[in-house]
Protein backbone atom coordinates (compact mmCIF):
# COMPACT_ATOMS: atom_id res chain seq x y z
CA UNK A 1 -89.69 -107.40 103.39
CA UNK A 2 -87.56 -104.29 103.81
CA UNK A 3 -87.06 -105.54 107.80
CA UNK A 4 -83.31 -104.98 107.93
CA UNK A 5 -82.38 -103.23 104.54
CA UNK A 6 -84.57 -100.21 105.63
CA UNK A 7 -82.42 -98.51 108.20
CA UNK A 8 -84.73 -95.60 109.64
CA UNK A 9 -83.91 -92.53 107.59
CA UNK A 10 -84.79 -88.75 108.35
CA UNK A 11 -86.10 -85.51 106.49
CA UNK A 12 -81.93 -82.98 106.79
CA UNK A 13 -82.42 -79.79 105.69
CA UNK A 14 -79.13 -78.22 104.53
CA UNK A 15 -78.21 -75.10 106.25
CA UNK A 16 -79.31 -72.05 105.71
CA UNK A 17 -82.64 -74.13 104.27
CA UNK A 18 -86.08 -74.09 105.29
CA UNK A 19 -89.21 -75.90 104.79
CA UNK A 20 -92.88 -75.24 105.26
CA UNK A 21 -95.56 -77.50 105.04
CA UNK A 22 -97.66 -77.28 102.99
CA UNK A 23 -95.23 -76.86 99.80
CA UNK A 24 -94.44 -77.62 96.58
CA UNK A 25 -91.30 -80.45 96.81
CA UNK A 26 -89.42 -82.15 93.95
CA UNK A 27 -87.58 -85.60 95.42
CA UNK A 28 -84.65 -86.41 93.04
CA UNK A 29 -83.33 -89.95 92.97
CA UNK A 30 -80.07 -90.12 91.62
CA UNK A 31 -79.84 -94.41 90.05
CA UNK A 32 -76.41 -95.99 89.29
CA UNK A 33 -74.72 -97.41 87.91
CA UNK A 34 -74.18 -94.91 85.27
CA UNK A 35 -73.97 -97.14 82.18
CA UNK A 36 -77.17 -98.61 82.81
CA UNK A 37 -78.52 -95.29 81.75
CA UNK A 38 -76.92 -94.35 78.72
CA UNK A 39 -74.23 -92.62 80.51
CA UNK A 40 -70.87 -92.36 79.31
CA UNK A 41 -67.13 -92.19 81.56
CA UNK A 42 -67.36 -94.38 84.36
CA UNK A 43 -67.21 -98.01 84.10
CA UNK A 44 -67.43 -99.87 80.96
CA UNK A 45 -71.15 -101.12 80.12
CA UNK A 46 -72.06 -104.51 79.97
CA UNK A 47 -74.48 -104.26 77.42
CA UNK A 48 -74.80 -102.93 74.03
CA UNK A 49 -77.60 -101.89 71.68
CA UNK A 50 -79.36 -104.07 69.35
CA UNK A 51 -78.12 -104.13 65.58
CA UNK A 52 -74.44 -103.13 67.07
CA UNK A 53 -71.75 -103.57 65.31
CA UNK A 54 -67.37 -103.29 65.93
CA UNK A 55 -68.33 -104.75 70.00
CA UNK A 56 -65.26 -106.27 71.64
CA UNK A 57 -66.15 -108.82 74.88
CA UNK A 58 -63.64 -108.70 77.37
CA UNK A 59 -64.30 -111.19 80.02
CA UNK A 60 -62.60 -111.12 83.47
CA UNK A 61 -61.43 -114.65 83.87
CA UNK A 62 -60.62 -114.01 87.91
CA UNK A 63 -64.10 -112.68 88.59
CA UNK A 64 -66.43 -113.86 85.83
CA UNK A 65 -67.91 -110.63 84.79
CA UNK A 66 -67.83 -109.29 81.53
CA UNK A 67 -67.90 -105.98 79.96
CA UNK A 68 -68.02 -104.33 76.35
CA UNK A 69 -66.27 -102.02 74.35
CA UNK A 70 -67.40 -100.38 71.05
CA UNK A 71 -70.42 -100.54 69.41
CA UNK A 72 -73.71 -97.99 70.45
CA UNK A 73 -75.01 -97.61 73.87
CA UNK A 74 -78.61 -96.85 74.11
CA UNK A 75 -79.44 -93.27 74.53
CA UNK A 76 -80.65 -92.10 78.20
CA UNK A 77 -84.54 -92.85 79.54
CA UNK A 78 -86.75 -90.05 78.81
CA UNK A 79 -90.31 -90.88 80.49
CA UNK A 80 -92.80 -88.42 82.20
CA UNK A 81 -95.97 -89.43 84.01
CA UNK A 82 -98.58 -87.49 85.36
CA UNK A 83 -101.18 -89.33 87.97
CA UNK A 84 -104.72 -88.20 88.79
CA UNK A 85 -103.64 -87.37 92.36
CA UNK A 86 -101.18 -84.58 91.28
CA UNK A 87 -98.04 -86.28 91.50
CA UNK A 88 -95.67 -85.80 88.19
CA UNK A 89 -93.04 -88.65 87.87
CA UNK A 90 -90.03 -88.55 85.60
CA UNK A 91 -87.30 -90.55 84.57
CA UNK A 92 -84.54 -88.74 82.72
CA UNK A 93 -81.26 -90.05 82.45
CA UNK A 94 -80.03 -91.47 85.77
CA UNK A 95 -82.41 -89.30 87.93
CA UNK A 96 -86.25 -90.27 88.75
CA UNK A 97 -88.24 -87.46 90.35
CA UNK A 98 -91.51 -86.94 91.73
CA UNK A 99 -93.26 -83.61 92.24
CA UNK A 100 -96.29 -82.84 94.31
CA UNK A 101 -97.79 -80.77 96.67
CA UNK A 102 -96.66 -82.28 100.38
CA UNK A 103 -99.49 -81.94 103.25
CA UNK A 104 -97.04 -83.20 105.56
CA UNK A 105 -93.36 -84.21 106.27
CA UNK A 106 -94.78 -88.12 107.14
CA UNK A 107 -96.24 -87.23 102.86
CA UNK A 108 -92.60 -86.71 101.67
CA UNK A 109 -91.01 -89.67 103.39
CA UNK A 110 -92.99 -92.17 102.27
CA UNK A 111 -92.65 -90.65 98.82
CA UNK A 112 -88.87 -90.44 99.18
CA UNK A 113 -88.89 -94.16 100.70
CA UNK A 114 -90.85 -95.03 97.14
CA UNK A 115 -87.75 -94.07 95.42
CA UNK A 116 -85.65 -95.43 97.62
CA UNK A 117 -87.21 -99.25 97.60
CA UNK A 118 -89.78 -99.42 95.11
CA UNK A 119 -88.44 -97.99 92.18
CA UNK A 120 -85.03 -100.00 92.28
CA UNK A 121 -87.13 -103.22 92.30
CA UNK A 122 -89.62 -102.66 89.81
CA UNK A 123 -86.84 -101.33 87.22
CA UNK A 124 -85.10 -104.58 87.95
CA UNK A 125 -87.65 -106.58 86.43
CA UNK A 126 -87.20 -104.70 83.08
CA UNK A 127 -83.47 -103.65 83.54
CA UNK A 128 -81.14 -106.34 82.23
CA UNK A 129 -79.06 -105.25 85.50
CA UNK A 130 -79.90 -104.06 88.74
CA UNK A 131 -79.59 -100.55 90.02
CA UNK A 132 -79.26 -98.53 93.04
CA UNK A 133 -80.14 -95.21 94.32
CA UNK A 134 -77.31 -93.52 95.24
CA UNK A 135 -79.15 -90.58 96.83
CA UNK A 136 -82.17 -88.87 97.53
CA UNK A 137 -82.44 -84.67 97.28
CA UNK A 138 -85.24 -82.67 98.08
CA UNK A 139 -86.08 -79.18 96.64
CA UNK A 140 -88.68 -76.64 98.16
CA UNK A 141 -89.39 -73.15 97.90
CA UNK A 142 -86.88 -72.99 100.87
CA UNK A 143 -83.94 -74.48 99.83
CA UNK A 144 -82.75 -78.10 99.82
CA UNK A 145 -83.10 -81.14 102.16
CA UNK A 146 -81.88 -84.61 101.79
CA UNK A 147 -83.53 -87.84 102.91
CA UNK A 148 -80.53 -89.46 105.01
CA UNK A 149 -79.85 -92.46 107.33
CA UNK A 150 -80.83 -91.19 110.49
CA UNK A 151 -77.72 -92.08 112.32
CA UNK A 152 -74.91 -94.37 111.59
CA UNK A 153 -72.75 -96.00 114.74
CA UNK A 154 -70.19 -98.44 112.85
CA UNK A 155 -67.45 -99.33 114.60
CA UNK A 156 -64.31 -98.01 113.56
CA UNK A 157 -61.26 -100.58 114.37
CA UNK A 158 -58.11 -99.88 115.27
CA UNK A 159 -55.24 -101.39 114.47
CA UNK A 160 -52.25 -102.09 116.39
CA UNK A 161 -49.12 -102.25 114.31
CA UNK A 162 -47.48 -105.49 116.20
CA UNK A 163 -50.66 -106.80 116.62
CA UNK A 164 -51.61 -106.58 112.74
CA UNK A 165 -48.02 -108.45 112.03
CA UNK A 166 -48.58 -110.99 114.04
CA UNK A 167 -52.41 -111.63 113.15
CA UNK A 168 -50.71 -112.08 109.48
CA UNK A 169 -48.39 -114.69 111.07
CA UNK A 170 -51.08 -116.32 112.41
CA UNK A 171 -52.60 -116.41 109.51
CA UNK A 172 -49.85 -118.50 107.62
CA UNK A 173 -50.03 -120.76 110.55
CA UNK A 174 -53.29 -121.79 110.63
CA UNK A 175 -53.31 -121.98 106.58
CA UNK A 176 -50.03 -124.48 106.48
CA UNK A 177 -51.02 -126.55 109.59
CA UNK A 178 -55.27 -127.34 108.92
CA UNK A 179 -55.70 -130.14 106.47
CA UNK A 180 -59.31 -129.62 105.16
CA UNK A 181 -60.28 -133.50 105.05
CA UNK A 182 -59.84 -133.68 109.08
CA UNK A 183 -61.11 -130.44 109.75
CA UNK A 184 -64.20 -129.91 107.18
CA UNK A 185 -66.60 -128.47 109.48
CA UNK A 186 -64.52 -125.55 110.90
CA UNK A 187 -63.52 -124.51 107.27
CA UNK A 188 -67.20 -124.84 105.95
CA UNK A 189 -67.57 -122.72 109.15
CA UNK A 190 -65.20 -120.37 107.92
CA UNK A 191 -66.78 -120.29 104.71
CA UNK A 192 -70.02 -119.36 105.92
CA UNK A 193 -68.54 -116.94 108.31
CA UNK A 194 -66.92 -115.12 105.07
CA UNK A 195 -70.12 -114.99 103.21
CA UNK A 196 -71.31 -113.09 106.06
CA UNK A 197 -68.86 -110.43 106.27
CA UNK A 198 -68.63 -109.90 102.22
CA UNK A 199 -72.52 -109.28 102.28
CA UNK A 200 -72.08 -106.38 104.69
CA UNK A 201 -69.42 -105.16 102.76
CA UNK A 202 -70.97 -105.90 98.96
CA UNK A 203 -74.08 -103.74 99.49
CA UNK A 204 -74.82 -100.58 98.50
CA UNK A 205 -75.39 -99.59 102.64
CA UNK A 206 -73.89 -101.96 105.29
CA UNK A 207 -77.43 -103.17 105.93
CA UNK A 208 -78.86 -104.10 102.30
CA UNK A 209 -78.19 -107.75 102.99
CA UNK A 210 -78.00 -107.98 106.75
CA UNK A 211 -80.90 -111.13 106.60
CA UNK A 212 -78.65 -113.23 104.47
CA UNK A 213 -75.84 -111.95 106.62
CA UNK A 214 -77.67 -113.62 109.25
CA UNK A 215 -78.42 -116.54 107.98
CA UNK A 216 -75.18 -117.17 107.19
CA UNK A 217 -73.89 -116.68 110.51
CA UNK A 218 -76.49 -119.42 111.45
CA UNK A 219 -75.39 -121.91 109.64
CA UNK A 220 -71.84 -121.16 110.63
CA UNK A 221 -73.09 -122.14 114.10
CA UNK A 222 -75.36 -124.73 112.83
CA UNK A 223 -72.01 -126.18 110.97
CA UNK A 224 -70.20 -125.94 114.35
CA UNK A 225 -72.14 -127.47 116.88
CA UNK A 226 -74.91 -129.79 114.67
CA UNK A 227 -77.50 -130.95 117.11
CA UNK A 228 -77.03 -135.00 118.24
CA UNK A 229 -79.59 -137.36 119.22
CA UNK A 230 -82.65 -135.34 121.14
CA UNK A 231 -81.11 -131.99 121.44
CA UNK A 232 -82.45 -129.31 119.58
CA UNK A 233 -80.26 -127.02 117.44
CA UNK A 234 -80.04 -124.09 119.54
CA UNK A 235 -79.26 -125.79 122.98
CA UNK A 236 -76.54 -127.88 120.75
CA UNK A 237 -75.16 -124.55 120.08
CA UNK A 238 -75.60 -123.36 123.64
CA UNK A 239 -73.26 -126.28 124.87
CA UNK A 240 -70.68 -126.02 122.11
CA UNK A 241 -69.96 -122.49 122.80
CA UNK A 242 -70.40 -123.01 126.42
CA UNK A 243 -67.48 -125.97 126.09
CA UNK A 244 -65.25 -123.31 124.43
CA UNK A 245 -65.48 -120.91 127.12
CA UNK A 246 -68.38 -118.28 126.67
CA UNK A 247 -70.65 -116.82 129.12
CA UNK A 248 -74.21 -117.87 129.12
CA UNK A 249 -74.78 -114.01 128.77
CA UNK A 250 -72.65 -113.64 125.56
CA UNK A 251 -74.28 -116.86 124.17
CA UNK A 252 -77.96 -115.62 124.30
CA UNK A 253 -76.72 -111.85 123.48
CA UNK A 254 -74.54 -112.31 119.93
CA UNK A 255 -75.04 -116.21 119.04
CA UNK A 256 -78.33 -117.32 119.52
CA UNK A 257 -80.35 -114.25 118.41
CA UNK A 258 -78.96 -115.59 114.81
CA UNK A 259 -80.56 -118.43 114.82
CA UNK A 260 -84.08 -116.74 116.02
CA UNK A 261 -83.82 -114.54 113.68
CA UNK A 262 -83.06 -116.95 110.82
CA UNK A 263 -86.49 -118.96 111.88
CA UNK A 264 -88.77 -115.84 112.86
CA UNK A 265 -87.91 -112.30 110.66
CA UNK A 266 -87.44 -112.28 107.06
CA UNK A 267 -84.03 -114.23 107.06
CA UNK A 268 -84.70 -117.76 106.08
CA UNK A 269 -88.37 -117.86 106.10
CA UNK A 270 -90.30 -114.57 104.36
CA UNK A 271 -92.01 -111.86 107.43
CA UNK A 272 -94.11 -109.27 105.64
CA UNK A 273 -93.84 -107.10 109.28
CA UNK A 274 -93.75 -103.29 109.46
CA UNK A 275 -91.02 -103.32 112.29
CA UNK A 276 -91.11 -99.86 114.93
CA UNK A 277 -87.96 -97.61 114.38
CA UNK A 278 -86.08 -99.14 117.75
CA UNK A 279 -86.18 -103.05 116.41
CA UNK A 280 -84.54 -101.93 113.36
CA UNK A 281 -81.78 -100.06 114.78
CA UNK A 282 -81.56 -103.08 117.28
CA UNK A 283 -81.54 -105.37 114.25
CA UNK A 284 -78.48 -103.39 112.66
CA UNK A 285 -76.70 -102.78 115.86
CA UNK A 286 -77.09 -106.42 116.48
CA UNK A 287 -75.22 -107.33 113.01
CA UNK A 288 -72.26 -105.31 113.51
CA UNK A 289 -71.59 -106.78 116.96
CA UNK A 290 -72.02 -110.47 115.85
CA UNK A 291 -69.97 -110.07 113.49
CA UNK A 292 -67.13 -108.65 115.56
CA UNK A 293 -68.12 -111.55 118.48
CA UNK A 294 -68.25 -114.62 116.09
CA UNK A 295 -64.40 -113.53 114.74
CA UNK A 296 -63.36 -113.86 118.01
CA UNK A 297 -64.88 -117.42 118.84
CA UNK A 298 -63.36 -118.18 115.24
CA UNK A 299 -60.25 -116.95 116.54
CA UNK A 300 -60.24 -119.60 119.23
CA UNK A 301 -61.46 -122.39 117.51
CA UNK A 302 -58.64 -122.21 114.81
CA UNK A 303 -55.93 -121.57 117.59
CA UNK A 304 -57.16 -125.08 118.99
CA UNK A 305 -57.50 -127.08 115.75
CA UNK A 306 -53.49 -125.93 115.40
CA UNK A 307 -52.84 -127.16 118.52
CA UNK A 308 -54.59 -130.24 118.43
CA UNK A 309 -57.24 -129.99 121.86
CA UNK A 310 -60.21 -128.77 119.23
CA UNK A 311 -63.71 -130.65 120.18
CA UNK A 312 -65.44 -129.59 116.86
CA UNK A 313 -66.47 -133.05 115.30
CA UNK A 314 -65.16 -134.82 112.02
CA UNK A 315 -67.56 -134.66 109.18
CA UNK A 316 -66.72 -136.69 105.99
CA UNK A 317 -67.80 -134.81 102.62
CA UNK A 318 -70.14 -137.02 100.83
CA UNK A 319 -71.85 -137.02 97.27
CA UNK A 320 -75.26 -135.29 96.95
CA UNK A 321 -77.69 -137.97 97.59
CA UNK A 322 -81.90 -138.69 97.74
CA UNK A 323 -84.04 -136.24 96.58
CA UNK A 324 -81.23 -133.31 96.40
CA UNK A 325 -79.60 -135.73 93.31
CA UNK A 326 -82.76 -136.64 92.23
CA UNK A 327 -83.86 -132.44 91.58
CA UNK A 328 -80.35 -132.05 90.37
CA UNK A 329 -80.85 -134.06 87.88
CA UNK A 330 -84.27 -133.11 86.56
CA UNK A 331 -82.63 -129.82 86.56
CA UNK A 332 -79.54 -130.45 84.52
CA UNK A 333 -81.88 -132.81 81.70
CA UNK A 334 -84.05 -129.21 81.69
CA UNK A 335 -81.81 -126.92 81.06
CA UNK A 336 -80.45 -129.16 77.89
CA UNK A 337 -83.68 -129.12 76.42
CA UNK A 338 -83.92 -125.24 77.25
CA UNK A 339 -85.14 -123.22 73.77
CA UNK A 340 -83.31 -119.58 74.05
CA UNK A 341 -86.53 -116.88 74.95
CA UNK A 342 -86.70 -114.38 72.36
C-alpha cells in the first residue's frame, strides 16, 4: 500500500533537545494547501462557500485548472477528539495534532506515520481536494524533534555548459527530422518515459508516486520491444536492449526490475506487504537510477531513428476496437443519462 511512498523516516531531535521516554509528546501535522483550510494569502482557492455571492471563475485555459476570486471562504476546521486510550486529537486550522503519553519511541512513530498517511487519505474522502502534510513536529518536556526522511541520496547533475548547448541542438534535430506516423512506437515510448519523470517531480516527496513511475517505465519498454510469436515480454525486452548495445548486467540491473516490479509489488497489481527498511531504500534508490539509465538508452534510440539504422518496429495507430469500444460506449450513453448528486 504505502510500499514505495513510505520512505523510512526517523525520530531528529533539534539541538540542544532532549527526550525521555516515558513523556508527554504533542505531534503537529502541518496540512496544505493553505486554502483548503480557510487560510488566506497564498494561492487563490478553488472553492467557495455555499450561498456566495460577487465569485469571479478564472479558468486557466493552458492547464485546465480553475480558481476563484471573491465571494466567502469557509472559516478554518475547529474539531477536538478525545479517545478512551488517552490520546487527544485536534484539527485546528491547517494543523492536526495528537497528544498522549509515549511508552516508547517505536509509540511515537507509528503515531507520527498516522499523520503522515492516514490522515491525508481519510480527509480526502470528505475534502473536495486533496491535501498534504507538509511536516511533522514533535514537542516534549525536552524540547523539539521532528519526524524526518531518514536520509536522502538524490543525485545532483551537473551540467556542462557546451554540453547543455548542444543537447538543445539535438533537441531541434530530433524534433524536425522524426515524423510521428513512421516512428509511433518510439514517441509513445517517449511519452511514457515523460510520464515517468513528471511523477517524480509532481509529488509532494520524490517517492509519492514512484509505483506509477514504474509502471510507466514498463510500458515504455513494453512499447519498445513488444514480445513476437512465443517470446515472453521480458526476454523480448532482454534482446531489444541487448541489439542496441547493453550489457546483460545493465539489462537485469535498471530495465528488467521494472517490469518485476510492475507484476509483483504494488505497481500494476495491488501488494498489501509491510516491506523491511533496506527493500524500500532499494526500491527508491532503484527509481532514481532507472530513470537516469532509461534517458540514456532513449538517447540512443532517437540518435538512430535520425539517422535512419533504428530496429524499433512500425506500429500503425488504429481505432479503439472489441470490448475497449464496446465499454467506451456504455460509458459515454451513462454519463448522458447522469442526474447531478446533491
Amino acid at each position: 500500500m504505502f510500499t514505495f511512498a513510505a520512505k523510512p523516516r526517523t525520530i531528529r531531535i533539534r539541538s540542544g533537545a532532549s527526550l525521555v521516554i516515558p513523556s508527554s509528546i504533542k505531534l503537529e501535522a502541518t496540512l496544505g494547501p493553505e486554502w483548503l483550510f480557510g487560510e488566506t494569502g497564498g494561492a487563490p482557492p478553488r472553492f467557495i462557500l455555499a450561498g456566495s455571492t460577487g465569485v469571479s471563475i478564472f479558468f486557466d485555459a493552458n492547464t485546465g485548472r480553475h480558481y476563484m476570486q471573491g465571494g466567502s471562504q469557509p472559516s478554518a476546521p475547529t474539531a477536538i477528539l478525545q479517545t478512551a486510550t488517552g490520546l487527544t486529537v485536534k484539527l485546528i486550522g491547517r494543523v492536526a495534532s495528537f497528544e498522549f503519553v509515549a511508552s516508547s519511541l517505536d509509540e511515537i512513530a507509528i503515531n507520527a506515520e498516522v499523520l503522515l498517511f492516514s490522515l491525508p487519505a481519510i480527509l480526502n474522502v470528505y475534502l473536495p481536494y486533496p491535501c498534504v502534510v507538509d511536516h511533522v513536529i514533535g514537542t516534549s518536556a525536552g524540547g523539539e524533534f521532528g519526524y524526518e526522511i531518514e536520509n536522502i541520496g538524490l543525485p545532483i547533475p551537473l551540467v556542462d555548459q557546451a554540453k547543455f548547448n548542444a543537447d538543445a541542438d539535438t533537441t531541434l534535430r530530433d524534433l524536425t527530422s522524426l515524423s510521428g506516423s513512421s516512428n509511433a512506437r518510439l514517441f509513445a515510448a517517449l511519452s511514457y518515459f515523460y510520464r515517468a519523470t513528471r511523477l517524480v517531480e509532481a509529488g509532494h516527496t520524490p517517492w509519492e508516486f514512484s509505483a506509477e513511475s514504474v509502471l510507466n517505465l514498463a510500458k515504455c519498454l513494453e512499447t519498445l520491444f513488444p514480445p513476437l510469436g512465443n517470446v515472453n515480454t521480458r526476454d523480448a525486452v532482454r534482446a531489444g536492449l541487448q541489439s542496441n548495445g547493453l550489457a546483460s548486467s545493465s539489462i537485469e540491473t535498471w530495465f528488467v526490475p521494472a517490469l518485476v516490479l510492475r507484476s509483483s509489488l504494488d505497481v500494476a497489481h495491488v501488494k498489501l506487504a509491510q516491506l523491511e527498511r533496506t527493500h524500500v531504500e532499494s526500491l527508491a534508490r532503484y527509481v532514481g537510477g532507472a530513470i537516469q539509465e532509461f534517458r540514456r538508452v532513449l538517447q540512443h534510440l532517437l540518435a538512430q531513428a535520425v539517422a535512419g539504422t533504428g530496429n524499433i518496429g512500425s506500429y500503425t495507430m488504429g481505432p479503439v476496437e472489441g470490448s475497449a469500444l464496446a465499454s467506451l460506449s456504455a460509458l459515454e450513453e451513462r454519463l448522458r443519462n447522469l442526474t447531478p448528486s446533491a
